[in-house]
C-alpha atoms as a PDB file:
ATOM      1  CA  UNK A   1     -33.919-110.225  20.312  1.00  0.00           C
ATOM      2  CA  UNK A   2     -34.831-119.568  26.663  1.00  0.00           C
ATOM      3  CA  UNK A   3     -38.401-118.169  25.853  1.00  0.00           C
ATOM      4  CA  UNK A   4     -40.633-117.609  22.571  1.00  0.00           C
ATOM      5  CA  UNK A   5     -40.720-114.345  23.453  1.00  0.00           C
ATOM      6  CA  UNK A   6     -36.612-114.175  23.080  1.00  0.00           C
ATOM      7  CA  UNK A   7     -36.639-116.302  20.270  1.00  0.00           C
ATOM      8  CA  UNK A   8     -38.759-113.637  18.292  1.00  0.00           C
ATOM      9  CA  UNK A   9     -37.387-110.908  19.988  1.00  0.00           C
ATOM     10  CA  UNK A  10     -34.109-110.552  21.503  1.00  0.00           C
ATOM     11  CA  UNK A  11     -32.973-108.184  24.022  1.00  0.00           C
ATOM     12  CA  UNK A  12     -33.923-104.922  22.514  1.00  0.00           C
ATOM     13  CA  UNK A  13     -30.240-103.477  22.967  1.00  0.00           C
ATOM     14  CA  UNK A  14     -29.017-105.295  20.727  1.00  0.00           C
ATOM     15  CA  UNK A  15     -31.322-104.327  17.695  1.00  0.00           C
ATOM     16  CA  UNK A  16     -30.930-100.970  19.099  1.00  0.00           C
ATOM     17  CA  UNK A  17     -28.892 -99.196  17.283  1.00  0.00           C
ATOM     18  CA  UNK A  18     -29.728 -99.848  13.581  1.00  0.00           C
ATOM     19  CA  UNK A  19     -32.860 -99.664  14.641  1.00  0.00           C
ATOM     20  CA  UNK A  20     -31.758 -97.101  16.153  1.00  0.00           C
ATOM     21  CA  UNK A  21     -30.704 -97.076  17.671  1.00  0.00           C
ATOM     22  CA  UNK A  22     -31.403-100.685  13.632  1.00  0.00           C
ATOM     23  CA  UNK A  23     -31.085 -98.597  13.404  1.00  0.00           C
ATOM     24  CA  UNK A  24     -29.794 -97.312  12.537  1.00  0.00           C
ATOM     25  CA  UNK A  25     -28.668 -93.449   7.659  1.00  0.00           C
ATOM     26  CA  UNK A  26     -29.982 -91.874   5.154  1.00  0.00           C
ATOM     27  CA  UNK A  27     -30.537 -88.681   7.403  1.00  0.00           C
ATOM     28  CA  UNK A  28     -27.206 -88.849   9.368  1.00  0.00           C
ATOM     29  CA  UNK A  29     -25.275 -90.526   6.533  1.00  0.00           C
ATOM     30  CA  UNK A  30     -25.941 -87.232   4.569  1.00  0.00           C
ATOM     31  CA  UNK A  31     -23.171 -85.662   6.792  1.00  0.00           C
ATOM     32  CA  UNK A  32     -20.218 -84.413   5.251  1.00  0.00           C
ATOM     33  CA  UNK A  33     -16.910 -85.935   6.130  1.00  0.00           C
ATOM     34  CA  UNK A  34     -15.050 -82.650   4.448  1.00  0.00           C
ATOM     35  CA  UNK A  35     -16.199 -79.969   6.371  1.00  0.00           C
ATOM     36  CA  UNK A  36     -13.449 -77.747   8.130  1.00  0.00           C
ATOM     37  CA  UNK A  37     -15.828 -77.993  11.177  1.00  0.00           C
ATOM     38  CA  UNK A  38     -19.251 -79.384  12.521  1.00  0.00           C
ATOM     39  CA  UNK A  39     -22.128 -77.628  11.927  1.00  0.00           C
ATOM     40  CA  UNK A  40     -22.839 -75.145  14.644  1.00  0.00           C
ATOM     41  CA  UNK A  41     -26.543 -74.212  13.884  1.00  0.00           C
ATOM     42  CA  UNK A  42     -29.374 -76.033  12.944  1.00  0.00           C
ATOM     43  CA  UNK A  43     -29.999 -74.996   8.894  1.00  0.00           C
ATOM     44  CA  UNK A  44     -26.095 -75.533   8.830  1.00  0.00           C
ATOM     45  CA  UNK A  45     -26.589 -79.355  10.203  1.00  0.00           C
ATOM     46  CA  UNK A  46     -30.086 -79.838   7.973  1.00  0.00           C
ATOM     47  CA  UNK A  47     -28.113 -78.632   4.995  1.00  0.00           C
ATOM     48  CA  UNK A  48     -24.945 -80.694   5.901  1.00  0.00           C
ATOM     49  CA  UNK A  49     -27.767 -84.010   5.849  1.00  0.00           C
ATOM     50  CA  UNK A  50     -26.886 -84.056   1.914  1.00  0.00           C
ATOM     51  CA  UNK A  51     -24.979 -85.887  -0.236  1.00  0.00           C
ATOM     52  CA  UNK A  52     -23.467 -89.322   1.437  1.00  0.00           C
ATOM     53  CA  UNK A  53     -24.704 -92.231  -0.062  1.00  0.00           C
ATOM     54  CA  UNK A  54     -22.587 -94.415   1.788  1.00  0.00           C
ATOM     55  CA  UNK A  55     -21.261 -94.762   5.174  1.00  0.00           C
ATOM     56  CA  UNK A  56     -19.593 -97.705   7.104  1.00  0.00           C
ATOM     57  CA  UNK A  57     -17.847 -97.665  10.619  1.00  0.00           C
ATOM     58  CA  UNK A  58     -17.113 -99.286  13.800  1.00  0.00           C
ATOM     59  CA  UNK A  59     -19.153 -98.880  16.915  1.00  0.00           C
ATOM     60  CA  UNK A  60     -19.065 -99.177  20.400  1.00  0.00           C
ATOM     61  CA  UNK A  61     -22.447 -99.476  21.694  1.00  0.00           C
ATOM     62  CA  UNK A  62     -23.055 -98.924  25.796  1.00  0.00           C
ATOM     63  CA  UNK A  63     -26.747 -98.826  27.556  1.00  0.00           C
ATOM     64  CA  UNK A  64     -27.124 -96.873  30.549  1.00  0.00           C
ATOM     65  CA  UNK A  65     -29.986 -97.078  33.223  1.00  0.00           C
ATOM     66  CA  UNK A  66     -31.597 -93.873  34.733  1.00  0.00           C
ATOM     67  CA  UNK A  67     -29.105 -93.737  37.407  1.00  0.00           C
ATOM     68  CA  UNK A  68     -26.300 -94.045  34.880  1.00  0.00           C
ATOM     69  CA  UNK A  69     -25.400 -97.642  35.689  1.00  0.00           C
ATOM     70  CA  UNK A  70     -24.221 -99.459  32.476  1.00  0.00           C
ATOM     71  CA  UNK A  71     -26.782-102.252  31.734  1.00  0.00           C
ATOM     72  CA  UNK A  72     -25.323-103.364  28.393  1.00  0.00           C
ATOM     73  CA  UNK A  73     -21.939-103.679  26.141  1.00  0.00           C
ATOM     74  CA  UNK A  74     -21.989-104.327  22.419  1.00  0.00           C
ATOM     75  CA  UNK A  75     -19.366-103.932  19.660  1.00  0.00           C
ATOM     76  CA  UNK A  76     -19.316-104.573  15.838  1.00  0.00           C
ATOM     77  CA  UNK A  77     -19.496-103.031  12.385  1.00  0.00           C
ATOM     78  CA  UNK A  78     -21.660-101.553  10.197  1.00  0.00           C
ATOM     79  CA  UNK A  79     -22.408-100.135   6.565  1.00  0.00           C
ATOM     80  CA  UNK A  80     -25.531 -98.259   5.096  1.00  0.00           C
ATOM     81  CA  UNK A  81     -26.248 -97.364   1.723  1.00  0.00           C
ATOM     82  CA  UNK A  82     -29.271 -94.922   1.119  1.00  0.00           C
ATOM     83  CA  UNK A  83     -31.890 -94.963   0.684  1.00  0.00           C
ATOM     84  CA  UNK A  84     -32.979 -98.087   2.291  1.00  0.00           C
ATOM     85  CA  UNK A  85     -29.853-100.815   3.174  1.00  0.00           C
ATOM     86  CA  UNK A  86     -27.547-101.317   6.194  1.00  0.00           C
ATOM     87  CA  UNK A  87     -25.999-104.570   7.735  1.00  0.00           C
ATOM     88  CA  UNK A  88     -25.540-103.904  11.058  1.00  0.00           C
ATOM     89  CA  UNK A  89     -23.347-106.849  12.771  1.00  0.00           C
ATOM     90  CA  UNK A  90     -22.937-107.162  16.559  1.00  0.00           C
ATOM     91  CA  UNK A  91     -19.890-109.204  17.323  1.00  0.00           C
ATOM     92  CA  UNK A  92     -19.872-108.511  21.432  1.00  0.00           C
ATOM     93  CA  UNK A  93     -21.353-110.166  23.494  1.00  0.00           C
ATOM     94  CA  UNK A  94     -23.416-112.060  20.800  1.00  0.00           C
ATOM     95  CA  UNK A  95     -23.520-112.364  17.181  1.00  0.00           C
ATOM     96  CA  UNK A  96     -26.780-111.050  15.568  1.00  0.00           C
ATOM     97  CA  UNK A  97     -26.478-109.702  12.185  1.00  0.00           C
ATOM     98  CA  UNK A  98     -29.291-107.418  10.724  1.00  0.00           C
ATOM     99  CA  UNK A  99     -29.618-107.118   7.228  1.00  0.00           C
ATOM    100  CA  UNK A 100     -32.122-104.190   5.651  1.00  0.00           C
ATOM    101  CA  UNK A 101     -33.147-103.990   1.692  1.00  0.00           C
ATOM    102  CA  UNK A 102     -35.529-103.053  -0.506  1.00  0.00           C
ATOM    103  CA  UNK A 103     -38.182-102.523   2.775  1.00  0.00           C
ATOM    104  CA  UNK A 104     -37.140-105.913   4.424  1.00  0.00           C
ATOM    105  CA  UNK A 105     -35.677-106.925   7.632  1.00  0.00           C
ATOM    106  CA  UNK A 106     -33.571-110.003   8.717  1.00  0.00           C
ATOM    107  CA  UNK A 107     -32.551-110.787  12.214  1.00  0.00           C
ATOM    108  CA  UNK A 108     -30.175-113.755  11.984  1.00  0.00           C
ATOM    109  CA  UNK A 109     -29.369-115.031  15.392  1.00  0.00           C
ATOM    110  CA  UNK A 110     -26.348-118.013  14.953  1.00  0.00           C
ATOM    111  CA  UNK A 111     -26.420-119.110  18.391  1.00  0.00           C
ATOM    112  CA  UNK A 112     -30.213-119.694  18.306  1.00  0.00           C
ATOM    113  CA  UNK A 113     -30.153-120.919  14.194  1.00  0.00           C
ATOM    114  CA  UNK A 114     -32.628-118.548  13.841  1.00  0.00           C
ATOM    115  CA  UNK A 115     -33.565-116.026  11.132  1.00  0.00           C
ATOM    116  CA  UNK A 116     -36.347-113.454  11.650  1.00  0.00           C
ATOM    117  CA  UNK A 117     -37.866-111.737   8.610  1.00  0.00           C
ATOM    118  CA  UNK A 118     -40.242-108.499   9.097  1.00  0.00           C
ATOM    119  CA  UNK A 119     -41.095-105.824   7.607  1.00  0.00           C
ATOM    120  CA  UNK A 120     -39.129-102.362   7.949  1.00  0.00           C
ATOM    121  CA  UNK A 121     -40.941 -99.147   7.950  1.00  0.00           C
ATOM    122  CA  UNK A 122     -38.577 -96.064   7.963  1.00  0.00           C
ATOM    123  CA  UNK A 123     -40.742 -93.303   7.427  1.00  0.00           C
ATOM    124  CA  UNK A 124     -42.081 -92.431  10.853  1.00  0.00           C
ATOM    125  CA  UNK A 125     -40.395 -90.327  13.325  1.00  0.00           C
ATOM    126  CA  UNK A 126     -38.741 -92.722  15.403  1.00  0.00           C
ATOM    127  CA  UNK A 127     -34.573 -93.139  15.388  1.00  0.00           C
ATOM    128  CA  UNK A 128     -34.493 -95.818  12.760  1.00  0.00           C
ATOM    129  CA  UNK A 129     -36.201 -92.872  10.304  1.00  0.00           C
ATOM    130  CA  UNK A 130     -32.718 -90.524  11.371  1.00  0.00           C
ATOM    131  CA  UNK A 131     -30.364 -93.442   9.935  1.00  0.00           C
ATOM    132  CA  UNK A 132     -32.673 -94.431   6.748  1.00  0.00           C
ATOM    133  CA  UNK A 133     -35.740 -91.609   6.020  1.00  0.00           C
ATOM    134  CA  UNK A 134     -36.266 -90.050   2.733  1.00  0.00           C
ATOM    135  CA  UNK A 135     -37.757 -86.821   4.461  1.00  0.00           C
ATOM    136  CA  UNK A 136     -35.715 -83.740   5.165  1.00  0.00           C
ATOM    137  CA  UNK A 137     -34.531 -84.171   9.125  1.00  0.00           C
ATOM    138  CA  UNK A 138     -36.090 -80.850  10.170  1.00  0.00           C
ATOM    139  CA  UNK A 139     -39.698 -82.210   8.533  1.00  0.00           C
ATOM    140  CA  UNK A 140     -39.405 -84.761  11.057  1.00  0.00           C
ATOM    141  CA  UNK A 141     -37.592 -83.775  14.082  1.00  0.00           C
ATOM    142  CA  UNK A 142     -37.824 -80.839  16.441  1.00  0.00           C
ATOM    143  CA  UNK A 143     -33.826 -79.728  16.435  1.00  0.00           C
ATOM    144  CA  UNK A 144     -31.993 -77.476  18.885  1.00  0.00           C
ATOM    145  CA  UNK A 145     -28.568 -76.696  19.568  1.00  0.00           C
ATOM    146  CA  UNK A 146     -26.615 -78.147  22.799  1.00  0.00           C
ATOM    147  CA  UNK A 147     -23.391 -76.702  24.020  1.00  0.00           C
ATOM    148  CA  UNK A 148     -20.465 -78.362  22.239  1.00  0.00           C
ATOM    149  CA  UNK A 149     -18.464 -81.179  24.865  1.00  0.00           C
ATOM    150  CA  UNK A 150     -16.082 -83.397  24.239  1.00  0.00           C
ATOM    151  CA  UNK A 151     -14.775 -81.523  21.165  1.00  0.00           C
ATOM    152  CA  UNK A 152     -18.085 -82.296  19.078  1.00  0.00           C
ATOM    153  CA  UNK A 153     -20.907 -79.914  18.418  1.00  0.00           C
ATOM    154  CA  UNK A 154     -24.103 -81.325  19.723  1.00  0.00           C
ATOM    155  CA  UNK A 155     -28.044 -81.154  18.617  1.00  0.00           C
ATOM    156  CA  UNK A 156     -31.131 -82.741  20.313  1.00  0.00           C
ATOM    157  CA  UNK A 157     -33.623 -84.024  18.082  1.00  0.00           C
ATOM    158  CA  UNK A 158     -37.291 -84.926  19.535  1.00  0.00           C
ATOM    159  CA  UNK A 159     -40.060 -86.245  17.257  1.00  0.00           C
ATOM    160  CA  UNK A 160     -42.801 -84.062  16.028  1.00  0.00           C
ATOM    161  CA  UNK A 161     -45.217 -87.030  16.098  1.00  0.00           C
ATOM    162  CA  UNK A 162     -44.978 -89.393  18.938  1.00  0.00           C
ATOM    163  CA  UNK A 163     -43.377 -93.167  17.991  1.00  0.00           C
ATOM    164  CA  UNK A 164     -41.486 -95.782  19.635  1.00  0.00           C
ATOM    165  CA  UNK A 165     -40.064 -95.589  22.702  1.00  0.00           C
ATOM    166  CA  UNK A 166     -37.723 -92.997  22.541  1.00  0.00           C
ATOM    167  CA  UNK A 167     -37.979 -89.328  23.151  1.00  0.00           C
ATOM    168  CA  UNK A 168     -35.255 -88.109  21.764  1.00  0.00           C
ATOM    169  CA  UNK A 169     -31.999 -88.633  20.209  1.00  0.00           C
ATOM    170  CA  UNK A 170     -28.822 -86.528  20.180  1.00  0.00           C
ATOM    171  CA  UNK A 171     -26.178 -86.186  17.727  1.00  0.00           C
ATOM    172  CA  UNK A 172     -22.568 -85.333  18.224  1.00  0.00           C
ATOM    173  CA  UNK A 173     -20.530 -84.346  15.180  1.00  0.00           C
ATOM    174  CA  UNK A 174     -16.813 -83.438  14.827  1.00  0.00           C
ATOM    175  CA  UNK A 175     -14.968 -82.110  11.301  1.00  0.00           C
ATOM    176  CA  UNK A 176     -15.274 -85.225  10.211  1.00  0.00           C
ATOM    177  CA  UNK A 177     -19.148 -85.960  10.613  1.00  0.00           C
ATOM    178  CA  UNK A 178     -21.173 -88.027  12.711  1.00  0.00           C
ATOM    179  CA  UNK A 179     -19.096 -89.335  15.700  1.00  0.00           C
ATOM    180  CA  UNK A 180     -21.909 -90.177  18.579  1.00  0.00           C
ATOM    181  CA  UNK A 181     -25.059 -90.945  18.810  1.00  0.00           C
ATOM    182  CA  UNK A 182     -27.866 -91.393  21.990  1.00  0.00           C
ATOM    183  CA  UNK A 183     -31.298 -92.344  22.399  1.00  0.00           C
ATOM    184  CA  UNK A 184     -32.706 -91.506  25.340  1.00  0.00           C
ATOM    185  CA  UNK A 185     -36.217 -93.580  26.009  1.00  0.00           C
ATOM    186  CA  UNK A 186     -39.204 -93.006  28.133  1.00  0.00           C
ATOM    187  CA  UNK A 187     -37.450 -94.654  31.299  1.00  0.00           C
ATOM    188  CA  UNK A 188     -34.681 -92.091  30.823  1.00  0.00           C
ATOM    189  CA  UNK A 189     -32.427 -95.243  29.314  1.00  0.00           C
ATOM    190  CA  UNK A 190     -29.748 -93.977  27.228  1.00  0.00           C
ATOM    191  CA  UNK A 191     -28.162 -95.699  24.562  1.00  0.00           C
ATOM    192  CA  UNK A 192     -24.636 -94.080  23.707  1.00  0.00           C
ATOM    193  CA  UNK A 193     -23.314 -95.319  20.216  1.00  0.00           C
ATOM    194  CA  UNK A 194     -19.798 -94.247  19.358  1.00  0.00           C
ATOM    195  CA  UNK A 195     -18.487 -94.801  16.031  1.00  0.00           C
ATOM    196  CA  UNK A 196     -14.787 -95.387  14.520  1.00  0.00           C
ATOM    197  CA  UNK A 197     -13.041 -95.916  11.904  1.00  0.00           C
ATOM    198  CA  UNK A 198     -15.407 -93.743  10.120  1.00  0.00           C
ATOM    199  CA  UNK A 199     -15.807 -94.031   5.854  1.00  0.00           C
ATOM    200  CA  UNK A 200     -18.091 -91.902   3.959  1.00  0.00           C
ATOM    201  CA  UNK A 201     -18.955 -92.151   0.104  1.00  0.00           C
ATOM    202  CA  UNK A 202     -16.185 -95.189  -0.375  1.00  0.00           C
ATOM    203  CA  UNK A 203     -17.853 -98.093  -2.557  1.00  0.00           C
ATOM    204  CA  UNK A 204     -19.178-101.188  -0.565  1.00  0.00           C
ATOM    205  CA  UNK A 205     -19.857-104.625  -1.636  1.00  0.00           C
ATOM    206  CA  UNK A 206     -23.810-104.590  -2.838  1.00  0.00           C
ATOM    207  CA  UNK A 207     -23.814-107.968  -1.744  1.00  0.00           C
ATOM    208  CA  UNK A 208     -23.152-107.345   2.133  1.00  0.00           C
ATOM    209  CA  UNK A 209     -26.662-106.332   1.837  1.00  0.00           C
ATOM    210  CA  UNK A 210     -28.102-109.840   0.676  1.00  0.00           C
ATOM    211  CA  UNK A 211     -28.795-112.136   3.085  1.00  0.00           C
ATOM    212  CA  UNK A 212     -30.089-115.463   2.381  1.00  0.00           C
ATOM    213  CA  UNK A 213     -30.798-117.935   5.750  1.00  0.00           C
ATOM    214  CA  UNK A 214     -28.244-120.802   5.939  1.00  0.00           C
ATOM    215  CA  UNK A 215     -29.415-124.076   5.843  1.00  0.00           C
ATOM    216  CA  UNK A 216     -31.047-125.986   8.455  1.00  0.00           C
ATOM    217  CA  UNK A 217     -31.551-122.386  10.036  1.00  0.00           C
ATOM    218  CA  UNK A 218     -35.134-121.752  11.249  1.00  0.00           C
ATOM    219  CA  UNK A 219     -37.315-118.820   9.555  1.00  0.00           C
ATOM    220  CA  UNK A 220     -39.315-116.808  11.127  1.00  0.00           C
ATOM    221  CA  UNK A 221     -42.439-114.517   9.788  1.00  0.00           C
ATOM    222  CA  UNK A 222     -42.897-111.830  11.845  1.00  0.00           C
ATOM    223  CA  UNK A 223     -46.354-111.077  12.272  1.00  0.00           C
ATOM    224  CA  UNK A 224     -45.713-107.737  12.638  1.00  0.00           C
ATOM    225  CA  UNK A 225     -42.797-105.038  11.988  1.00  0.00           C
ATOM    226  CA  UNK A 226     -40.977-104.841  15.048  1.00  0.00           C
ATOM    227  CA  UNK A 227     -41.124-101.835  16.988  1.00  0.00           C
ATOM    228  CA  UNK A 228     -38.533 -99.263  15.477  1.00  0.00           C
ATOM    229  CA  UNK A 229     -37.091 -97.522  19.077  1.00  0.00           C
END
């Protein structure tokens, strides 16, 4: 998400993220931003998934190769509201702004005039389900605790049923909640997102999650959901 193939599907990275990695949060959202300190066990970080409704934030957004080259800078905003909206909006290098509700998906793409519509499926156990599921985290993901680094307590999460592309996901949480995420993929890939400016349970604007195509803009059916990484 020039060829059709582009048109309907840009460079993954920059769906990523809300999918992952668009996303992504209904799972992550759920983590408090009052604790003293990040969970340091695994019940202590499923029960800490409780409770946010809301969460909106900054990102930086980098893409690493398997030799740890960087392949890929984005930047932008976000906000989520469970169970099942987020606008995700990549401002660097690009503008693409995704916009989820009520089980839809819209990919507007300015530079191309083009809006892609699709259906979003959050229930399996790919990333996208971490940032938007319904289902208990542990339900869905194997979890195990890494050594804390860089002053954040750290868990790996791997899917219990194989989907997508990627293999697993880690999470890196300071006393303030969520603070990194990466999704590693098949080709040992990883996609580091780093939020800022971090707001949980603070009221946002129900109509950031409308989205309506401008005019003259080009609409797209997708024939299929797009692949949730």
């Amino acid at each position: 998400m020039l060829s059709d193939f582009r048109r309907l599907f840009r460079p993954q990275p920059a769906r990523l993220v809300l999918l992952a990695g668009v996303g992504l949060f209904a799972f992550l959202l759920a983590i408090s931003p009052v604790r003293a300190e990040p969970p340091q066990t695994v019940p202590a970080l499923v029960e800490s998934l409780q409770g946010i409704e809301t969460f909106a934030a900054g990102f930086e957004q980098r893409r690493l190769s398997a030799r740890g080259e960087v392949t890929r800078e984005s930047t932008g905003h976000f906000a989520i509201a469970r169970p099942d909206r987020f606008h995700w909006l990549y401002e660097t290098p690009y503008v693409q702004e995704l916009t989820a509700r009520d089980g839809t998906l819209w990919v507007y793409e300015p530079d191309l005039r083009q809006a892609t519509r699709s259906a979003l499926d959050a229930r399996t156990a790919a990333p996208i389900a971490i940032l938007m599921g319904d289902r208990p985290i542990d339900d869905v993901f194997d979890i195990r605790p890494l050594d804390p680094a860089d002053g954040m307590a750290w868990f790996a999460l791997r899917p219990k049923e194989e989907a997508g592309d990627f293999r697993e996901v880690l999470l890196g949480l300071d006393d303030a909640g969520l603070r990194e995420m990466r999704f590693i993929d098949q080709l040992d890939q990883t996609t580091h997102v780093l939020f800022d400016q971090r707001r949980f349970n603070q009221p946002v604007d129900p109509d950031r999650f409308n989205f309506e195509p401008p005019e003259g803009v080009d609409v797209v059916e997708a024939r299929q959901p797009p692949q949730m990484p």
